[in-house]
N, C-alpha and C. Protein backbone atom coordinates (compact mmCIF):
# COMPACT_ATOMS: atom_id res chain seq x y z
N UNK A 1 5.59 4.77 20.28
CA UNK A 1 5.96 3.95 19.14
C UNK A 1 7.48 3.87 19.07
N UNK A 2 7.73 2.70 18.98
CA UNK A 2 9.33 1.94 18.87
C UNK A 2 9.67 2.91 17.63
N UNK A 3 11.09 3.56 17.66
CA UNK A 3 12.01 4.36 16.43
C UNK A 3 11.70 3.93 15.20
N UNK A 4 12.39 2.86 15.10
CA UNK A 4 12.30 1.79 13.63
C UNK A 4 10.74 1.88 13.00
N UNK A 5 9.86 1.83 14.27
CA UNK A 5 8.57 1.78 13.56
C UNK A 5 8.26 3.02 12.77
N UNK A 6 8.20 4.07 13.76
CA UNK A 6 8.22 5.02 13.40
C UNK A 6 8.87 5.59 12.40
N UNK A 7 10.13 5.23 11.72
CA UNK A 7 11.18 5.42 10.55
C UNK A 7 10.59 4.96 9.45
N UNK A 8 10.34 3.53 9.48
CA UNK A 8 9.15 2.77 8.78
C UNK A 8 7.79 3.55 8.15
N UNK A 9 7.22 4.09 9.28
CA UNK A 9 5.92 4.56 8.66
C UNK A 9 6.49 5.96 8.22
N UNK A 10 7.35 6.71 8.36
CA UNK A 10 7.70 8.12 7.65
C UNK A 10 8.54 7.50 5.93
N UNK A 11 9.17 6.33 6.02
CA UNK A 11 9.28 5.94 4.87
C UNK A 11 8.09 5.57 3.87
N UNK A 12 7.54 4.72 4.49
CA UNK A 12 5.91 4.60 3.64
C UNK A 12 5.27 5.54 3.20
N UNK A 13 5.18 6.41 4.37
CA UNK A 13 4.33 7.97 4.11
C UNK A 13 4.97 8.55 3.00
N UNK A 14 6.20 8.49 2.96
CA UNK A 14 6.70 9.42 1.92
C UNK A 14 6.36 8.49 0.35
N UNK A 15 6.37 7.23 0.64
CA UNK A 15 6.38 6.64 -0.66
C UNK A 15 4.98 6.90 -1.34
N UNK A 16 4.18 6.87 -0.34
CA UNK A 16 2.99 6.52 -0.68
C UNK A 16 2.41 8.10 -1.28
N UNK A 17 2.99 8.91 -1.11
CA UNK A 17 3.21 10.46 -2.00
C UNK A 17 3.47 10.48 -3.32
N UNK A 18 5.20 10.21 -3.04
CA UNK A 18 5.43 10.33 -4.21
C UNK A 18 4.65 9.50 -5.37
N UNK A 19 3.66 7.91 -4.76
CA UNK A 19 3.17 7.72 -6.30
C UNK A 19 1.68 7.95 -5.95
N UNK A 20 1.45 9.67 -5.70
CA UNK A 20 0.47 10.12 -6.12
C UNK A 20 -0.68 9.77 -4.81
N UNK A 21 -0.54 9.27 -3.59
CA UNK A 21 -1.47 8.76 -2.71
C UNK A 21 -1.69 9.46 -1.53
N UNK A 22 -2.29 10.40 -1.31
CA UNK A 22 -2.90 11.97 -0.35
C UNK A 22 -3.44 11.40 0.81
N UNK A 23 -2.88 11.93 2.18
CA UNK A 23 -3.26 11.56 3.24
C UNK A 23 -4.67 11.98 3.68
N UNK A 24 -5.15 12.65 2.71
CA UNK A 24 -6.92 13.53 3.04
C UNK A 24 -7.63 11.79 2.31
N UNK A 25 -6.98 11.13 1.82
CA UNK A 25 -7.74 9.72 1.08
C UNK A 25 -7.69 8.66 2.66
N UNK A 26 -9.23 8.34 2.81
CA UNK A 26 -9.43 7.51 3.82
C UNK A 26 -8.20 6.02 3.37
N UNK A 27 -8.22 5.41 2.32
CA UNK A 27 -7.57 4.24 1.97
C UNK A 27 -5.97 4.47 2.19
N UNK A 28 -6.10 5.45 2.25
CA UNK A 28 -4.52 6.11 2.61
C UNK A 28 -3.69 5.39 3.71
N UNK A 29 -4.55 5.63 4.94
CA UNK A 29 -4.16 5.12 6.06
C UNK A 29 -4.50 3.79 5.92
N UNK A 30 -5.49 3.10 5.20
CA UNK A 30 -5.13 1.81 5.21
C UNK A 30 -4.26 1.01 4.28
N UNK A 31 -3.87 1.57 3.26
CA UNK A 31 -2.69 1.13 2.50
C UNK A 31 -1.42 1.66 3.22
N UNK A 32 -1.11 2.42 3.84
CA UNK A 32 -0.32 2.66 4.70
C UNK A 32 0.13 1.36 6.42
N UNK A 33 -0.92 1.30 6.85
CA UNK A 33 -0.96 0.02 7.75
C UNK A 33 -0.82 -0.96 6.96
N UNK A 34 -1.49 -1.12 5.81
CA UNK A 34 -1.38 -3.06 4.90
C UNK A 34 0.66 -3.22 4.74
N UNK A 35 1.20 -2.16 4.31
CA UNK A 35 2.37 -1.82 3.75
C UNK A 35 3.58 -2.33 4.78
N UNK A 36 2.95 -1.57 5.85
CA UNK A 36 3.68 -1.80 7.38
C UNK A 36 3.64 -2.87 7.78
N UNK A 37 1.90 -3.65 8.01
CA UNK A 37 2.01 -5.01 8.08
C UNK A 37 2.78 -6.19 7.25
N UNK A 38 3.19 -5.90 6.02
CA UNK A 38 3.48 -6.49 5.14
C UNK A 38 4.99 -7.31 5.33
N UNK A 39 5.48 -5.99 5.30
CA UNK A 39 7.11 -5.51 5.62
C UNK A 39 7.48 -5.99 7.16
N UNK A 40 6.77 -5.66 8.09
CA UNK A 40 6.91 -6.19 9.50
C UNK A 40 6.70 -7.91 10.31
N UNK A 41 5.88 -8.34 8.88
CA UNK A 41 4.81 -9.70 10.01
C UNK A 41 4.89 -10.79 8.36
N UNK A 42 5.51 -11.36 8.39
CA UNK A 42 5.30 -12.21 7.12
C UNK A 42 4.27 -13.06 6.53
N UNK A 43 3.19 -13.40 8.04
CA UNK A 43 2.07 -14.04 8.21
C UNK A 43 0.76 -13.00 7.27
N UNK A 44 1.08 -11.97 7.00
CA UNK A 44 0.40 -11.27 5.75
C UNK A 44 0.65 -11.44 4.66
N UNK A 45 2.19 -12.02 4.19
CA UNK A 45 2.34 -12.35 2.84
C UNK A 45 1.28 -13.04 2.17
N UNK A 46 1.07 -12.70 1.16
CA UNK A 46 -0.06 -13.36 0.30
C UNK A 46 -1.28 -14.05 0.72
N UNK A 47 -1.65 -13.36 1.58
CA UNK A 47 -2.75 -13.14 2.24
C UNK A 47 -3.45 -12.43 2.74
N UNK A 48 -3.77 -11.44 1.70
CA UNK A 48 -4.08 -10.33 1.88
C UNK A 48 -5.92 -10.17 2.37
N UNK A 49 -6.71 -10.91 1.81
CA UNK A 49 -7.83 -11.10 2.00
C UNK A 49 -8.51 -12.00 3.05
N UNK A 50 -7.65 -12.87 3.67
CA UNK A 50 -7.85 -13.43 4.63
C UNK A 50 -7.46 -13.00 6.20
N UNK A 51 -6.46 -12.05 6.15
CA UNK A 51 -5.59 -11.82 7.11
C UNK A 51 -5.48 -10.27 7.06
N UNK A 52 -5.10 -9.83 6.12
CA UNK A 52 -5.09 -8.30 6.14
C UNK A 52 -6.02 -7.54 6.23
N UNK A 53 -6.70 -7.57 5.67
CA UNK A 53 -8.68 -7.30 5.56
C UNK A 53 -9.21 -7.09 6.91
N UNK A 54 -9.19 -8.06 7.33
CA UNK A 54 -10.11 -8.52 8.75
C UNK A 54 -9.47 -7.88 9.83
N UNK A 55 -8.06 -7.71 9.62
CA UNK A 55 -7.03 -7.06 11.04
C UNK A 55 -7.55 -6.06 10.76
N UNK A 56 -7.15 -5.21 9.49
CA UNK A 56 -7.76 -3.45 8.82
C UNK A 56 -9.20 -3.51 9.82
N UNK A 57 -10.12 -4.02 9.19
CA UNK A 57 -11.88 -3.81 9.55
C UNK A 57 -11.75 -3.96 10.97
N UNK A 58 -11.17 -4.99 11.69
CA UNK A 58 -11.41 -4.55 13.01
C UNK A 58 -10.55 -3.38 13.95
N UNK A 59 -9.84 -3.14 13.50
CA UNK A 59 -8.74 -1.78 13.86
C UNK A 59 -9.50 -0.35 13.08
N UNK A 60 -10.24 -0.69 12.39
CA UNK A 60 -10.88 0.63 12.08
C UNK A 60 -12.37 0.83 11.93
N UNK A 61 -13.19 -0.50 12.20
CA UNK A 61 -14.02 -0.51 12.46
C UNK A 61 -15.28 0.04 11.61
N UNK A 62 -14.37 -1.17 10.10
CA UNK A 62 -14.92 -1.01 9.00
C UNK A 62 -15.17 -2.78 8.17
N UNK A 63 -16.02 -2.75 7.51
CA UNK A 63 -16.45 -3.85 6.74
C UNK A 63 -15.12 -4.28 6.09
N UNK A 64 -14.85 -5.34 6.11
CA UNK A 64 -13.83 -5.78 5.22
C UNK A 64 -13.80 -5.32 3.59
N UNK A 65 -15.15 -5.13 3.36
CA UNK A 65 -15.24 -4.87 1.66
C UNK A 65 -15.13 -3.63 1.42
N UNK A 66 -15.70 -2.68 2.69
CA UNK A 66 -15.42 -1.06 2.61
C UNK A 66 -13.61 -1.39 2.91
N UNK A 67 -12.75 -1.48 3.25
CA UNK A 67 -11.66 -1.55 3.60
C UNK A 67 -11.07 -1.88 2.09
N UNK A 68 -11.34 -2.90 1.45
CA UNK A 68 -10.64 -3.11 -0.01
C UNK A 68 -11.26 -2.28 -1.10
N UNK A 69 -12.55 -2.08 -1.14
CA UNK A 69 -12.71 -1.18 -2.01
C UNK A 69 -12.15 0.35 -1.78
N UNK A 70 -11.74 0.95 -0.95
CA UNK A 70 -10.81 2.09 -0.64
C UNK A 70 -9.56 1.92 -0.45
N UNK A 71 -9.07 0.73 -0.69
CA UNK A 71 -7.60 1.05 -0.84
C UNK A 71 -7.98 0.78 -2.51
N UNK A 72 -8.69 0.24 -2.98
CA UNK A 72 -8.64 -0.12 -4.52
C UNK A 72 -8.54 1.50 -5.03
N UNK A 73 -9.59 2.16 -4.52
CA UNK A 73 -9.75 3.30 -4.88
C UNK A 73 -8.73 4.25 -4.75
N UNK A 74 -8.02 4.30 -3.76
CA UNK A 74 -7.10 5.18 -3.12
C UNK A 74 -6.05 5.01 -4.36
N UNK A 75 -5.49 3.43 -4.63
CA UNK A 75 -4.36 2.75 -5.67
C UNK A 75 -5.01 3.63 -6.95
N UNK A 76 -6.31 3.86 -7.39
CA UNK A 76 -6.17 4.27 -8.87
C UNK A 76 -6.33 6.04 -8.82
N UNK A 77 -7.00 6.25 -7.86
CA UNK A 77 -6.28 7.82 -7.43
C UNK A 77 -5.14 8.10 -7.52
N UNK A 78 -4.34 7.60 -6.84
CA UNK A 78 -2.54 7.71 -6.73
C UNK A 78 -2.27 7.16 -8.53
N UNK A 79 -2.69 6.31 -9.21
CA UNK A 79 -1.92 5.76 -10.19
C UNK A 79 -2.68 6.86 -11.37
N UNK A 80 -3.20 7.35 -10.97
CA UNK A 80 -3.77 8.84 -12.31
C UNK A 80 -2.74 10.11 -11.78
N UNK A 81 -2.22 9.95 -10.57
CA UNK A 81 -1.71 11.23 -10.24
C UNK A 81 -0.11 11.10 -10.19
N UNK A 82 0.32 10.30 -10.37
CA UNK A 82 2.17 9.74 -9.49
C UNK A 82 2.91 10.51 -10.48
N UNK A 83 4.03 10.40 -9.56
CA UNK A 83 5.80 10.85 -10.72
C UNK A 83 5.89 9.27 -11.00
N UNK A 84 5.68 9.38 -12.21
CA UNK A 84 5.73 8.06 -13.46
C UNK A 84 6.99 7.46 -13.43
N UNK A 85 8.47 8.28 -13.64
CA UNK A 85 9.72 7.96 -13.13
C UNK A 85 9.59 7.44 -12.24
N UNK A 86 9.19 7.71 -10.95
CA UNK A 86 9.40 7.02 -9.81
C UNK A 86 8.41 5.30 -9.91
N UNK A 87 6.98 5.82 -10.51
CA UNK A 87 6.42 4.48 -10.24
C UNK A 87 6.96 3.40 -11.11
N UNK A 88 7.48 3.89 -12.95
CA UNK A 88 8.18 3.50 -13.67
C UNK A 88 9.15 2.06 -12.69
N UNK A 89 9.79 2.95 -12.28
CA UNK A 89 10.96 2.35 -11.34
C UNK A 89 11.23 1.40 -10.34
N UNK A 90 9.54 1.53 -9.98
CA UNK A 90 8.93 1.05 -8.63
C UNK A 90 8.53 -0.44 -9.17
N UNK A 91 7.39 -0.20 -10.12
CA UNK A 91 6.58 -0.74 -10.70
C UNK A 91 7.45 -2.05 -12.06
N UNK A 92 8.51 -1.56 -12.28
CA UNK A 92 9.15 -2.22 -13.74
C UNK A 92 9.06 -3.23 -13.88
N UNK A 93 8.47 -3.90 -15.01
CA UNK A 93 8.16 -5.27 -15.39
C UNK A 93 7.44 -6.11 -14.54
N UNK A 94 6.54 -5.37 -13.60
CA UNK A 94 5.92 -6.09 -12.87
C UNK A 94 4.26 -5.62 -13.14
N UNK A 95 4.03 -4.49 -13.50
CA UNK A 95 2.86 -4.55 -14.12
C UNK A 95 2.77 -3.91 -15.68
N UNK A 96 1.36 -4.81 -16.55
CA UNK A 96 1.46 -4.17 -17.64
C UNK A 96 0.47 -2.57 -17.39
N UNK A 97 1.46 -1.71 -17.95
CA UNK A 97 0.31 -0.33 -17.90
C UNK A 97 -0.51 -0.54 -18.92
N UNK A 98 -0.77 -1.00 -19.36
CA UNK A 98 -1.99 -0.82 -20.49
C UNK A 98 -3.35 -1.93 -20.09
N UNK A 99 -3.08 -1.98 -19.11
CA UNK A 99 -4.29 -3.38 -17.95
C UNK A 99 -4.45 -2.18 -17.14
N UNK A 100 -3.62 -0.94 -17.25
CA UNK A 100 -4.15 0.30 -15.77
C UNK A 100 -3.50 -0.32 -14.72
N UNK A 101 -3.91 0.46 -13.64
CA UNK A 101 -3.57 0.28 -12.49
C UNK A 101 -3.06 -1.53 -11.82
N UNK A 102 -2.26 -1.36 -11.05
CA UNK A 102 -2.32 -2.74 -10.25
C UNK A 102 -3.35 -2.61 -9.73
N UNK A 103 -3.25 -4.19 -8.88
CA UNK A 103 -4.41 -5.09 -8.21
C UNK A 103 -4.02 -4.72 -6.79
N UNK A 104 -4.84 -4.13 -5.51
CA UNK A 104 -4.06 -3.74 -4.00
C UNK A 104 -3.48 -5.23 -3.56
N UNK A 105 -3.31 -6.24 -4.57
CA UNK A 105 -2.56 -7.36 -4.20
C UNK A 105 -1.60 -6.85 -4.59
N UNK A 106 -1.09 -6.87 -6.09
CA UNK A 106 0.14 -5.95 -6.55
C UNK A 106 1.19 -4.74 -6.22
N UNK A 107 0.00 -4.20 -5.64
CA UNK A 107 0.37 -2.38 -4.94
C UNK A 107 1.35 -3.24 -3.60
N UNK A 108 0.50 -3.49 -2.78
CA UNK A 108 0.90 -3.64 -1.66
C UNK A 108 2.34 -4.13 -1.34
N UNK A 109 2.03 -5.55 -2.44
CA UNK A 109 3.73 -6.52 -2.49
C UNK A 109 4.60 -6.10 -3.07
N UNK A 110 4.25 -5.40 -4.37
CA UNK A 110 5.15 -3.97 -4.84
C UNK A 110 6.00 -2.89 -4.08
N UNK A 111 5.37 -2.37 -3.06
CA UNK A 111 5.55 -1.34 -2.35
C UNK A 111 6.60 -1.40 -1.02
N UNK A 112 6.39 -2.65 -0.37
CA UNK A 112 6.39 -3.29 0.56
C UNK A 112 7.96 -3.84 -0.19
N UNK A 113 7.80 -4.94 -0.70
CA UNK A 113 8.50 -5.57 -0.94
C UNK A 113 10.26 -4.14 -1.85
N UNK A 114 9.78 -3.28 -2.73
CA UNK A 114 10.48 -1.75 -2.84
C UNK A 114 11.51 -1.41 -1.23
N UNK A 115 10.26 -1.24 -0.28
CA UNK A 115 10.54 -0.36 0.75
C UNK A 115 11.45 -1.65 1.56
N UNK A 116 11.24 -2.46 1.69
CA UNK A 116 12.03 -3.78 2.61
C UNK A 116 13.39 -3.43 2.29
N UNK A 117 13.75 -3.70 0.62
CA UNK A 117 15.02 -3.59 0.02
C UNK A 117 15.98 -2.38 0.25
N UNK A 118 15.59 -1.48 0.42
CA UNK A 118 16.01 -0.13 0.88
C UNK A 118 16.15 -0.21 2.30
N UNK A 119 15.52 -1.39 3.33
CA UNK A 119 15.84 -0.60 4.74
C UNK A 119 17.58 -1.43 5.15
């Protein structure tokens, strides 16, 4: 694996900690790849269900719907558990907390779009 990539996914990894998201969580690794794809390939922008989905399920050799319902799951795991400061920060004026958790449309372009600005 190319450096950068690799820099990339130890940045994600770490993000995806701090707001609360455990590498023992199967959706882990796939919100982790959606994040990477995101940030790397622009042809995923806002297209998450057409394009992201289907790359995930066949790279892991899972149903497209098992693939979104575990990152859904993974997102409200992490969003019961995070440093609030940090997601606070992450998250600001982009979602209402009292709707709960984002949408893994939200998470993703959130996260992604966070981690881009920083590299």
């Amino acid at each position: 694996m190319e450096g950068k990539s690799k820099e990339l996914l130890k940045i994600i990894s770490k993000t995806l900690k701090i707001l609360g998201i455990s590498p023992s969580k199967e959706g882990y690794y796939y919100l982790r790849d959606s994040i990477y794809l995101y940030i790397t390939n622009p042809k995923y922008h806002f297209k998450i269900t057409k394009e992201l989905y289907p790359y995930l399920s066949k790279k892991y050799q899972k149903t497209e719907s098992a693939i979104e319902k575990s990152i859904r799951t993974t997102i409200e795991t992490g969003w019961n558990n995070c440093d609030l400061d940090y997601s606070n920060e992450l998250f600001a004026n982009t979602i209402r907390y009292d709707k709960g958790k984002p949408t893994n449309n939200e998470f993703i372009a959130t996260v992604s779009d966070y981690i881009d600005l920083d590299l």
